[in-house]
Protein backbone atom coordinates (compact mmCIF):
# COMPACT_ATOMS: atom_id res chain seq x y z
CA UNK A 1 -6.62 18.03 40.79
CA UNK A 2 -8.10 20.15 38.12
CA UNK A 3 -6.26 23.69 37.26
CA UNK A 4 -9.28 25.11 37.17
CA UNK A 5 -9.50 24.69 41.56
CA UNK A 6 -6.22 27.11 41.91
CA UNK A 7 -7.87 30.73 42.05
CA UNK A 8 -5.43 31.11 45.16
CA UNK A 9 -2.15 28.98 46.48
CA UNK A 10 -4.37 27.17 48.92
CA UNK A 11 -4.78 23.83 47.51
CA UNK A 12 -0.61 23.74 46.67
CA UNK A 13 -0.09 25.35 50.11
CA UNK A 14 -2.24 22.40 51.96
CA UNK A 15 -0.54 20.01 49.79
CA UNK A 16 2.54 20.83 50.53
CA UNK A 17 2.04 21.63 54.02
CA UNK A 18 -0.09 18.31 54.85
CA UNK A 19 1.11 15.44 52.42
CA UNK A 20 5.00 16.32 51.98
CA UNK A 21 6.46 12.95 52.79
CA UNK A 22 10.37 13.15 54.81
CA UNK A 23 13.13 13.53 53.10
CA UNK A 24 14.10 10.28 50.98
CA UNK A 25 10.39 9.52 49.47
CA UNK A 26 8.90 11.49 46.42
CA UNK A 27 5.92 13.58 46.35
CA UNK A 28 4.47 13.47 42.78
CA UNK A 29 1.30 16.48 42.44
CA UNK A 30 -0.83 15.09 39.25
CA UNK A 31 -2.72 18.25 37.35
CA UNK A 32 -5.87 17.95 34.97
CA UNK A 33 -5.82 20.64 32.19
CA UNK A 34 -6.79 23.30 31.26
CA UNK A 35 -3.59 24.82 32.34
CA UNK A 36 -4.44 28.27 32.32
CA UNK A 37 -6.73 30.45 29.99
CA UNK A 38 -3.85 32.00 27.86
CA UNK A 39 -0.79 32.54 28.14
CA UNK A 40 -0.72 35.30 30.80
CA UNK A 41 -3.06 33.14 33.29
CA UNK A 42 -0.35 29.99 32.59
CA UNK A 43 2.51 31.98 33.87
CA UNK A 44 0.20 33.27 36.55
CA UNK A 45 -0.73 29.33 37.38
CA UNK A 46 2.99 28.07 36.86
CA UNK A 47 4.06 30.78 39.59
CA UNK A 48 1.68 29.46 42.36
CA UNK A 49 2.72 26.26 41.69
CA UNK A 50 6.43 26.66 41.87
CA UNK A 51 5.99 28.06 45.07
CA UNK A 52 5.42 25.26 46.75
CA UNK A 53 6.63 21.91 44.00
CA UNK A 54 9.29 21.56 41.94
CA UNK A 55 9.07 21.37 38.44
CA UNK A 56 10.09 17.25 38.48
CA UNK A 57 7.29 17.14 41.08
CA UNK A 58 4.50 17.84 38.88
CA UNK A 59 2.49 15.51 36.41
CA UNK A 60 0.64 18.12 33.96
CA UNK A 61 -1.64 15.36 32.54
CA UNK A 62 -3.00 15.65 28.86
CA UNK A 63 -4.52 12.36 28.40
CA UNK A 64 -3.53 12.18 24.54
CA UNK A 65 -0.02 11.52 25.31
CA UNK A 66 -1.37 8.24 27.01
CA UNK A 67 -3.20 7.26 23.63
CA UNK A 68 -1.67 4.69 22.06
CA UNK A 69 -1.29 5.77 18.26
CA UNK A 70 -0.43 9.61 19.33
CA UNK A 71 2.30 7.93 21.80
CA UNK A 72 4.06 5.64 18.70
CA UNK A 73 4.08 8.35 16.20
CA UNK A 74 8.03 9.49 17.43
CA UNK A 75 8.79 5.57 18.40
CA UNK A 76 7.35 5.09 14.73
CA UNK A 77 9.36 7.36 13.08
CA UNK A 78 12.64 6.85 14.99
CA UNK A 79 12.17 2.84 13.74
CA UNK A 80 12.00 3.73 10.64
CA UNK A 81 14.35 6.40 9.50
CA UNK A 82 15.69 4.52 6.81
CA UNK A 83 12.30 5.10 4.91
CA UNK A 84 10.96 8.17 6.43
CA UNK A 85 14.66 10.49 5.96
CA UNK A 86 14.34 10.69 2.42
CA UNK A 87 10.74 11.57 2.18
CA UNK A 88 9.51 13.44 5.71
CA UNK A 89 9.77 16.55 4.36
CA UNK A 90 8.47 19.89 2.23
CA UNK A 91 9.69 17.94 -1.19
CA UNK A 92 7.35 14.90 -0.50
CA UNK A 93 4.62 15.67 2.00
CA UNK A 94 1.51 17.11 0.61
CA UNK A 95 -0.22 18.23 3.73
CA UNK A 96 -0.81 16.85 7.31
CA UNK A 97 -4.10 16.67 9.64
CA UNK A 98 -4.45 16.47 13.10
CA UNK A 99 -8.15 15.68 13.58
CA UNK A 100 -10.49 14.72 16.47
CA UNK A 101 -14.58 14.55 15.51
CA UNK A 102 -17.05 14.09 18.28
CA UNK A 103 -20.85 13.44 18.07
CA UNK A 104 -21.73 14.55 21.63
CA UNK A 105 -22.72 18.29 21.77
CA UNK A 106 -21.61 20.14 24.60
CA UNK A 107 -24.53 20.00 27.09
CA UNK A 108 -23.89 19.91 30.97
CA UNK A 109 -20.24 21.36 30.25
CA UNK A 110 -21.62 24.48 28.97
CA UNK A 111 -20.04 26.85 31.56
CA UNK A 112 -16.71 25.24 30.92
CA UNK A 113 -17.38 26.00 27.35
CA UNK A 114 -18.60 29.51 27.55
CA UNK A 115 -14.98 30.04 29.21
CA UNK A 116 -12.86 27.99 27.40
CA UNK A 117 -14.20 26.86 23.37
CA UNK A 118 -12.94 24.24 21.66
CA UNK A 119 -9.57 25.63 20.32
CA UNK A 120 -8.31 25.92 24.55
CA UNK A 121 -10.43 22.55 24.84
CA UNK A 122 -9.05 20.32 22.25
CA UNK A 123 -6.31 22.15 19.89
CA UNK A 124 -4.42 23.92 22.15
CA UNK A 125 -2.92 20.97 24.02
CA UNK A 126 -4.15 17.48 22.57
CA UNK A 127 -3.83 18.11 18.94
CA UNK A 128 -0.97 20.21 19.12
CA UNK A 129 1.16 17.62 20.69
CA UNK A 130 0.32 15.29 18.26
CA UNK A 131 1.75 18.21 15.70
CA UNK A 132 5.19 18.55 17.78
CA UNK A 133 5.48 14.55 17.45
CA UNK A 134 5.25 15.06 13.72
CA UNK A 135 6.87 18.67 12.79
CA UNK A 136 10.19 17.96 15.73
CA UNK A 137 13.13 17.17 14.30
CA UNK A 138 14.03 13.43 15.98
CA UNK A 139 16.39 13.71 18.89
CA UNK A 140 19.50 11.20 18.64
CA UNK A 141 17.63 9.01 21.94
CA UNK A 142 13.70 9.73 21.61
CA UNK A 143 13.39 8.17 25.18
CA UNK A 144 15.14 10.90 26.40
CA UNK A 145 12.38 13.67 27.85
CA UNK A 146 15.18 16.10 28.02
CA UNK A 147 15.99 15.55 24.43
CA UNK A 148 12.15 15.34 22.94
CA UNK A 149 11.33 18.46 25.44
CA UNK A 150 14.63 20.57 23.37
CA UNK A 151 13.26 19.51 20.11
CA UNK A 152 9.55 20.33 20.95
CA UNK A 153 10.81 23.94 21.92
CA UNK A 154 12.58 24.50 18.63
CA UNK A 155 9.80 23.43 16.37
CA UNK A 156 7.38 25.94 18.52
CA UNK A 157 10.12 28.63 17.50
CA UNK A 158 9.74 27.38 14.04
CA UNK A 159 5.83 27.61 13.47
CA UNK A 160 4.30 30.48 12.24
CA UNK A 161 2.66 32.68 13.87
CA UNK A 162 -1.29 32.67 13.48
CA UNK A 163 -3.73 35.50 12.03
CA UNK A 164 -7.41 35.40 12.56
CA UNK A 165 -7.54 34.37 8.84
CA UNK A 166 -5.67 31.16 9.93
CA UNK A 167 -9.20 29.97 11.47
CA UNK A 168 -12.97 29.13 10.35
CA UNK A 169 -14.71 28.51 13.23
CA UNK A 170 -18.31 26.98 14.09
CA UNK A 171 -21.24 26.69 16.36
CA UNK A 172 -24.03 24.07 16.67
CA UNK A 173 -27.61 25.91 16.22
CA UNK A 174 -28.29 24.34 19.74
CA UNK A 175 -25.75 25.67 21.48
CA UNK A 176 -26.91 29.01 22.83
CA UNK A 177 -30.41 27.54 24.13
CA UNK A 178 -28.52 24.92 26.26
CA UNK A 179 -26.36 28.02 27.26
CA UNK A 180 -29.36 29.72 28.34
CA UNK A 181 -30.78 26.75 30.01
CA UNK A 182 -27.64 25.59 31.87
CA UNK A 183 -26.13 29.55 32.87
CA UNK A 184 -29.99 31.18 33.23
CA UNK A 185 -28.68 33.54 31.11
CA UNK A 186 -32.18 35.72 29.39
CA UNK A 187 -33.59 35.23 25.95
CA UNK A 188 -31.26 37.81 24.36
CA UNK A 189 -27.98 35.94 25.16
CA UNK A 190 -25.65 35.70 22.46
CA UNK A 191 -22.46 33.37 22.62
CA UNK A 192 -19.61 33.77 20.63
CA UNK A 193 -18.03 30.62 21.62
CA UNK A 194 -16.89 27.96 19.16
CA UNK A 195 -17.58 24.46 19.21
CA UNK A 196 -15.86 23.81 15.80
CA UNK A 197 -12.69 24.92 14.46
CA UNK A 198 -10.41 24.52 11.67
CA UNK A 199 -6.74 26.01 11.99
CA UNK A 200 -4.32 26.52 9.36
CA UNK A 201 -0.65 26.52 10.52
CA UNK A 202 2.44 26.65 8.74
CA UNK A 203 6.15 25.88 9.95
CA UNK A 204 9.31 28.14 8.45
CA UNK A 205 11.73 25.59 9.11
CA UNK A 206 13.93 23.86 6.54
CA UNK A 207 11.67 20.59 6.92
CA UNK A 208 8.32 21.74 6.45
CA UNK A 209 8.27 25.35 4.91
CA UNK A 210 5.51 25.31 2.80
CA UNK A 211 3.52 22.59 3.56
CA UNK A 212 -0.25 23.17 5.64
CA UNK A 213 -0.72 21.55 8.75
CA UNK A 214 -4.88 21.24 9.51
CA UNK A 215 -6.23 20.90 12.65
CA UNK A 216 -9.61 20.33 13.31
CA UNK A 217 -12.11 19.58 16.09
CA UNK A 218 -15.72 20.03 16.92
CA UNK A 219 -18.59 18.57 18.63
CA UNK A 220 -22.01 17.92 17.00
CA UNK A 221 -19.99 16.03 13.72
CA UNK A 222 -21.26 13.30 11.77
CA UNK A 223 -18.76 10.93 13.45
CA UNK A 224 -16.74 10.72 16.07
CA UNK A 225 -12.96 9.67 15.44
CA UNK A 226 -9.53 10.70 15.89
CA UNK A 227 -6.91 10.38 13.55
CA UNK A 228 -3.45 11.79 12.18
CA UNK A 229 -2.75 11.87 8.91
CA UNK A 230 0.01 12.37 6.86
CA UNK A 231 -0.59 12.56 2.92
CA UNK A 232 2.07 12.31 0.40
CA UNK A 233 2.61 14.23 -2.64
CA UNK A 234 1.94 11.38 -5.92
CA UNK A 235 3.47 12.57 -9.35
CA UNK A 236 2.20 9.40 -10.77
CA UNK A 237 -0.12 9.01 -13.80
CA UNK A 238 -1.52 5.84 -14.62
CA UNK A 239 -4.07 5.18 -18.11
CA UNK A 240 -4.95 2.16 -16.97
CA UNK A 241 -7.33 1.20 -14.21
CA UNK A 242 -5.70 1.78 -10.61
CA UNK A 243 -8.56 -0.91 -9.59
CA UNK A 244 -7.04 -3.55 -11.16
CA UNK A 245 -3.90 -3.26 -9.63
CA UNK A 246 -2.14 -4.32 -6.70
CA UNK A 247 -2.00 -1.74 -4.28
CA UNK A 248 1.64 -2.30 -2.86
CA UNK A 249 3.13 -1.71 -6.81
CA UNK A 250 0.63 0.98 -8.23
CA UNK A 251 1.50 4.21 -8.04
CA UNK A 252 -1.41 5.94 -8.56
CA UNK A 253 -3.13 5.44 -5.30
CA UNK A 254 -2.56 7.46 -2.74
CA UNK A 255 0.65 7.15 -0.24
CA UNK A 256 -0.35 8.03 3.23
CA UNK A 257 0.65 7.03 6.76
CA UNK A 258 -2.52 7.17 9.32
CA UNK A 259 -1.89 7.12 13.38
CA UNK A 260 -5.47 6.15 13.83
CA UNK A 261 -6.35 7.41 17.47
CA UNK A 262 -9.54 5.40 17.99
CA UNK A 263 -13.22 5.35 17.01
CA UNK A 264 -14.49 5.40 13.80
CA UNK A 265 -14.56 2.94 10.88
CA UNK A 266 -11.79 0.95 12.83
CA UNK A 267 -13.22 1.59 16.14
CA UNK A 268 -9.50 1.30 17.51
CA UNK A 269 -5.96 2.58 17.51
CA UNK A 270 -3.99 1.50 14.61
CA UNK A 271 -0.99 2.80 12.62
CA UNK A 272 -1.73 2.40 8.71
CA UNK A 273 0.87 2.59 5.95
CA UNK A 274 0.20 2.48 2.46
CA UNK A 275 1.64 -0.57 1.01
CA UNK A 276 2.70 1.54 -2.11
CA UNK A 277 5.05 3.40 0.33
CA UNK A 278 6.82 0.96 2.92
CA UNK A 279 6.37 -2.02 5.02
CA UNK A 280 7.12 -0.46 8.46
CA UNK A 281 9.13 -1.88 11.04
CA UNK A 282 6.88 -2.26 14.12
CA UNK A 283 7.64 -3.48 17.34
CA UNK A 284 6.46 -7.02 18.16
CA UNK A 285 6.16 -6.92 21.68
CA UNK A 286 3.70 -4.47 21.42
CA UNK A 287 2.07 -3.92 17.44
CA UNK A 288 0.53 -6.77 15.43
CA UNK A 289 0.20 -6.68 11.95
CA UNK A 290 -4.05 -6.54 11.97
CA UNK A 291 -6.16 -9.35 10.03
CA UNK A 292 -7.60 -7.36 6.59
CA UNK A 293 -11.06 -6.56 6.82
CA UNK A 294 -11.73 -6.12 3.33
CA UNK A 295 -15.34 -4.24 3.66
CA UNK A 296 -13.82 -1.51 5.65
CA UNK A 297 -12.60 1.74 3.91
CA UNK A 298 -9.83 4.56 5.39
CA UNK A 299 -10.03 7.63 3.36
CA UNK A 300 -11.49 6.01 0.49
CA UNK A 301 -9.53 3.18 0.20
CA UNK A 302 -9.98 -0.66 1.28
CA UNK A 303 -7.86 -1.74 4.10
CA UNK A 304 -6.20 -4.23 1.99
CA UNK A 305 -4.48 -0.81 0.46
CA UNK A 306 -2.27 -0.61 3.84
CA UNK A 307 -0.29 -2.43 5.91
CA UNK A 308 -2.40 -2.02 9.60
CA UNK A 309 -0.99 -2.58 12.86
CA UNK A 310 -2.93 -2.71 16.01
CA UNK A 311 -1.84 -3.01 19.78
CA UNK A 312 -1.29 -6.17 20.88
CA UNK A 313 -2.83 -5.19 24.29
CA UNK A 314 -5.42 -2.25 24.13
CA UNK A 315 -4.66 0.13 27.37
CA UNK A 316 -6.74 3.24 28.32
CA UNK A 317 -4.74 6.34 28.24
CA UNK A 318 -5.32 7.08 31.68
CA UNK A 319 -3.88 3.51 33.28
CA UNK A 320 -0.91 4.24 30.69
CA UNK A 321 -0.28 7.85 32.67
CA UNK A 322 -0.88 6.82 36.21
CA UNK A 323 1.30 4.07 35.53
CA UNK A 324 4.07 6.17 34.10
CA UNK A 325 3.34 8.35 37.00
CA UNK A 326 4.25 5.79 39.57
CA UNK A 327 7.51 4.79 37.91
CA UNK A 328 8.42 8.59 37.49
CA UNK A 329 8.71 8.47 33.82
CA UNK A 330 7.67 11.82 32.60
CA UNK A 331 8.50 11.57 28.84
CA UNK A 332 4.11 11.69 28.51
CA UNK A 333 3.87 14.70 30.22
CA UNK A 334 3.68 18.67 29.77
CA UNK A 335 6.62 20.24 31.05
CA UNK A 336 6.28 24.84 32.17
CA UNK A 337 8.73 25.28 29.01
CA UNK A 338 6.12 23.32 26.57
CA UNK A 339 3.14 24.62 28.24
CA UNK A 340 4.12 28.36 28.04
CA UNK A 341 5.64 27.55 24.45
CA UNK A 342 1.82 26.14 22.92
CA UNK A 343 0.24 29.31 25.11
CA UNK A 344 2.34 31.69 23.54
CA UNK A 345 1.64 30.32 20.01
CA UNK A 346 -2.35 30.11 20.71
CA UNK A 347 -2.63 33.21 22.44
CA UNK A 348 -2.82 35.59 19.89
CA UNK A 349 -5.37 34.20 17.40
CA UNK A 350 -7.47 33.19 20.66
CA UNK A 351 -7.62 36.91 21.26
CA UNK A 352 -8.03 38.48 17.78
CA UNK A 353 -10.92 35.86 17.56
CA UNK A 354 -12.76 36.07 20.93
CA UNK A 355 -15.81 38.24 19.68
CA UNK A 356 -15.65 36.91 16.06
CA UNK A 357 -19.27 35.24 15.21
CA UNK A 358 -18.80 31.56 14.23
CA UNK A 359 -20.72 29.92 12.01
CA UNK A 360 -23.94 28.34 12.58
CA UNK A 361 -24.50 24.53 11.27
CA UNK A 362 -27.26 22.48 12.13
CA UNK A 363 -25.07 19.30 13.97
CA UNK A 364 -24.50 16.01 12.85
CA UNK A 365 -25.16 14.52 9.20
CA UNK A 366 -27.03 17.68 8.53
CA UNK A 367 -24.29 19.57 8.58
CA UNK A 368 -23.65 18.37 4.96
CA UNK A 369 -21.32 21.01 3.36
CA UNK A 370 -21.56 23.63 5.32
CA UNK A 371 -18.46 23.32 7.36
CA UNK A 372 -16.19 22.50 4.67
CA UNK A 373 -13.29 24.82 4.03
CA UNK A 374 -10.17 25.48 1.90
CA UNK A 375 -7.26 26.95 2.06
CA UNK A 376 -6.72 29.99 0.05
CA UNK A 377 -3.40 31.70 0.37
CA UNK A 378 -1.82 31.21 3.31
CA UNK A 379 -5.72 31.55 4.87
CA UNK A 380 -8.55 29.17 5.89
CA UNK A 381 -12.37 29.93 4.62
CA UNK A 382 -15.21 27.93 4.05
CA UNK A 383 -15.88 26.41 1.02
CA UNK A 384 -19.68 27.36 1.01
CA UNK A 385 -20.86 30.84 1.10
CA UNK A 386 -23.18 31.74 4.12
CA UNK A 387 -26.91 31.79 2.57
CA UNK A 388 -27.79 35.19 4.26
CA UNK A 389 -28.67 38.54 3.13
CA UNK A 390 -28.42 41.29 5.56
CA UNK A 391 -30.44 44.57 5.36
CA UNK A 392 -27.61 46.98 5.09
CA UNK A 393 -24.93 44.96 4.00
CA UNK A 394 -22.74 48.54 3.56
CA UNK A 395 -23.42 48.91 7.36
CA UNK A 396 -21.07 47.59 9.98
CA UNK A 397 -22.29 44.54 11.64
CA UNK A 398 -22.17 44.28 15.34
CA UNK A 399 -19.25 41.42 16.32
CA UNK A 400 -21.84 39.55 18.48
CA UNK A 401 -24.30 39.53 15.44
CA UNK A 402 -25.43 35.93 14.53
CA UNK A 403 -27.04 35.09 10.88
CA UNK A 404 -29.18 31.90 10.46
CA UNK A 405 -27.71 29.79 7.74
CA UNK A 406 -31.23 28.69 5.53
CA UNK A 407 -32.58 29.05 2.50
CA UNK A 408 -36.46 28.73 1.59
CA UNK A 409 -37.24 28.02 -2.02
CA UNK A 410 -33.64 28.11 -2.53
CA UNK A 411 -33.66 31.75 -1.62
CA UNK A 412 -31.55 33.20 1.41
CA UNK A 413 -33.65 34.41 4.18
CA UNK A 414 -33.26 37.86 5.06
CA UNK A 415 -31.67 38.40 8.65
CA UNK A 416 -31.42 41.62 10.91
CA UNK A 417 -32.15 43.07 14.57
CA UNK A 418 -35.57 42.27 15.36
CA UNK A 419 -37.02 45.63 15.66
CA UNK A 420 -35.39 46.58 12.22
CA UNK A 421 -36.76 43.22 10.53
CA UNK A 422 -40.44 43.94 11.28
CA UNK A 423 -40.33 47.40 10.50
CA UNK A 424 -38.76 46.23 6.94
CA UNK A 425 -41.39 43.61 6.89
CA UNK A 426 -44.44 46.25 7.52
CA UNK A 427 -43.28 48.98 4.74
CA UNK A 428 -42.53 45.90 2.41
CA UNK A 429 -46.20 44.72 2.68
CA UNK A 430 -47.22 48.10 2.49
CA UNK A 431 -46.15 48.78 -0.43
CA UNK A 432 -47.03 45.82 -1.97
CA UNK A 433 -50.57 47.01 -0.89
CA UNK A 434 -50.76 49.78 -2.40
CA UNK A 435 -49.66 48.59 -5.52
CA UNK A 436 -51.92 45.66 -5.90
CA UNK A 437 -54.38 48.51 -4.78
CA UNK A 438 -53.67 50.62 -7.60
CA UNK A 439 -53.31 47.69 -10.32
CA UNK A 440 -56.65 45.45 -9.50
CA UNK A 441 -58.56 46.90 -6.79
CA UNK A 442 -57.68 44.52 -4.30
CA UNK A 443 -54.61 42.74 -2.06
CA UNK A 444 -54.56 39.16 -0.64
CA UNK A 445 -52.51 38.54 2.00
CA UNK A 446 -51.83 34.58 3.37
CA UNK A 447 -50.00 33.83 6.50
CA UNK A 448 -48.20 30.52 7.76
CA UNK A 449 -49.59 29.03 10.89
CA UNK A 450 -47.42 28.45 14.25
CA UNK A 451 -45.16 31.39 15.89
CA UNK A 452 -45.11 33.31 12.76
């Protein structure tokens, strides 16, 4: 059952009470996130349940684990230490990112939204698991849940912690109508939720110090696909044409290695290695090494620049949990200790953002450039500079106060509170009145059709 149905012990009680089998048979209690609103609310959550379950009795489902590519990435890397040891680290990795784009906006979930956003949606628990697969020192047995659980803890001790800085964050223009629409909220409404976020996080341990880890995730993108990607730093130089070369001996293309989640140009999970970096050792029973499909490009670059593997047997995440579930493997699942862990690390930025104003953008390819950022420093920040001029810039700006991101004749549009925008408006024409007044004699005054 959903978290969310727990405001009081009664569904664990009746549970418990009603479908405890006799001693000898198991009772297994599956949970849908969200887990909790923050960290406070998790503990508050983890409490009621432990009342009546014990931990081993409870499935905290987060259907990633159950995706194929997200679920090989420490099988992947255990397989192949040989290659990976000498080069998964600080000295060789340029940067990772942890990415999941959807098309769909958020309409008919907007009261879970309005609660939740998309960092508790998506980045608190799907992509940050994908991030513990990658940043976790490997255990000696990676089938061992105790083991991967120990590991997961100390690279949450490791990461550092987040500022507000760490995140740019985004709304779709047609959010707050179809919050309006769905809550009956009034006309004057204003949501600060966000349904697009980039985070910046660093790790201080040995391993990674010093290298950016992006997440990302929003809804109303130009695409929708899930990937994570792990980009190698390339010292080569090469005069000559990189085209004409083969791509497993030149050095100048890029080295990456992709755990495709699904979607997208491949429109299915994959693991991609550059063929300039390693042929990967993949397990048979359960990888194939895929057919090249030399019109499609990843990042750039034709398929034929990577060695791709693809399941042998598609599954749906879901059948791959349930199934688990019934064999009482719980390796795929969120323990109290990791959920706690990822609430303590989100918690604060979630609260030194909550009545930040995100950034408008129009939704899909119109979005263009406008949520592209950088990192600067140890900070995240858009790459394009809002296109809005306020009317007392010195001022302080309410936190709830929302610009419109336009230009007309390549000039920003002027944005303020109503009341003070017309009033502006009037003395502005006024005076432009009396001037023409003065000069010629006479004003002309044209106005647009429509609501204006």
């Amino acid at each position: 059952f959903p978290a969310p149905l727990l405001p009081h012990p009664d569904f664990p009680r009746h549970i418990n009470s009603s479908c405890r089998p006799p001693p000898g048979a198991w009772l297994r209690v599956v949970l849908e996130k969200p887990f909790g609103h923050d960290l406070e609310s998790a503990r508050q959550l983890a409490m009621e349940l432990t009342s009546f379950f014990r931990e081993e009795e409870m499935y905290r489902v987060d259907h990633y684990l159950g995706k194929q590519a997200v679920a090989h990435i420490l099988p992947f890397r255990d397989q192949n230490r040989q290659f990976l040891d000498p080069i998964w680290n600080r000295h060789h990795v340029e940067r990772v990112e942890i990415v999941l784009k959807e098309t769909v906006d958020a309409k008919g979930r907007t009261s879970f939204y309005e609660e939740y956003g998309v960092i508790r949606d998506v980045l608190q628990n799907h992509l940050t698991e994908a991030l513990m697969f990658l940043a976790m020192e490997l255990p000696s047995n990676v089938s061992s849940a105790g083991e991967v659980l120990q590991r997961k803890l100390e690279a949450f001790q490791a990461l550092r912690g987040l500022e507000r800085s760490s995140a740019v964050l985004g709304q779709y223009e047609g959010y707050a109508g179809q919050v309006r629409e769905e809550l009956q909220q009034d006309q004057g409404y204003v949501s600060t939720t966000p349904t697009f976020a980039g985070v910046l996080i660093h790790s201080d341990s040995l391993r990674w110090e010093g290298v950016p880890f992006l997440l990302a995730s929003g809804k109303a993108l130009d695409e929708r696909v899930g990937y994570v990607r792990v980009l190698f730093k390339n010292r080569a130089y090469c005069p000559q044409s990189g085209t004409l070369r083969d791509a497993g001996s030149s050095q100048c293309k890029a080295k990456q290695i992709i755990f495709y989640i699904g979607h997208g140009a491949l429109n299915t999970p994959a693991v991609l290695v550059s063929r300039n970096l390693f042929k990967p050792i993949m397990p048979e029973g359960s990888w194939k090494e895929a057919a090249v499909q030399p019109e499609l490009h990843v990042f750039g670059q034709p398929l034929s620049d990577y060695y791709v593997y693809k399941p042998v047997k598609e599954r749906d995440a879901y059948s791959v949990l349930i199934s688990s579930i019934y064999h009482g493997r719980k390796d795929s699942f969120i323990t109290i200790e990791n959920l706690l862990a990822s609430w303590e690390f989100w918690t604060p930025l979630l609260d030194s953002i909550s009545h930040q104003s995100p950034r408008l953008y129009p939704g899909g390819v119109e979005n263009q450039h406008l949520l592209d950022f950088e990192m600067v420093g140890g900070d995240l920040a858009f790459a394009l500079a809002e296109p809005v001029e306020l009317l007392h810039p010195e001022g302080p700006t309410p936190s709830d106060y929302k610009t419109i991101q336009a230009k007309y004749r390549q000039s920003p549009l002027v944005s303020a509170w109503a009341e003070e925008l017309v009033s502006q408006l009037a003395s502005d024409m006024e005076r432009a009145a009396s001037s023409a007044v003065a000069r010629t004699g006479r004003f002309h005054l044209a106005l647009s059709g429509g609501s204006n």
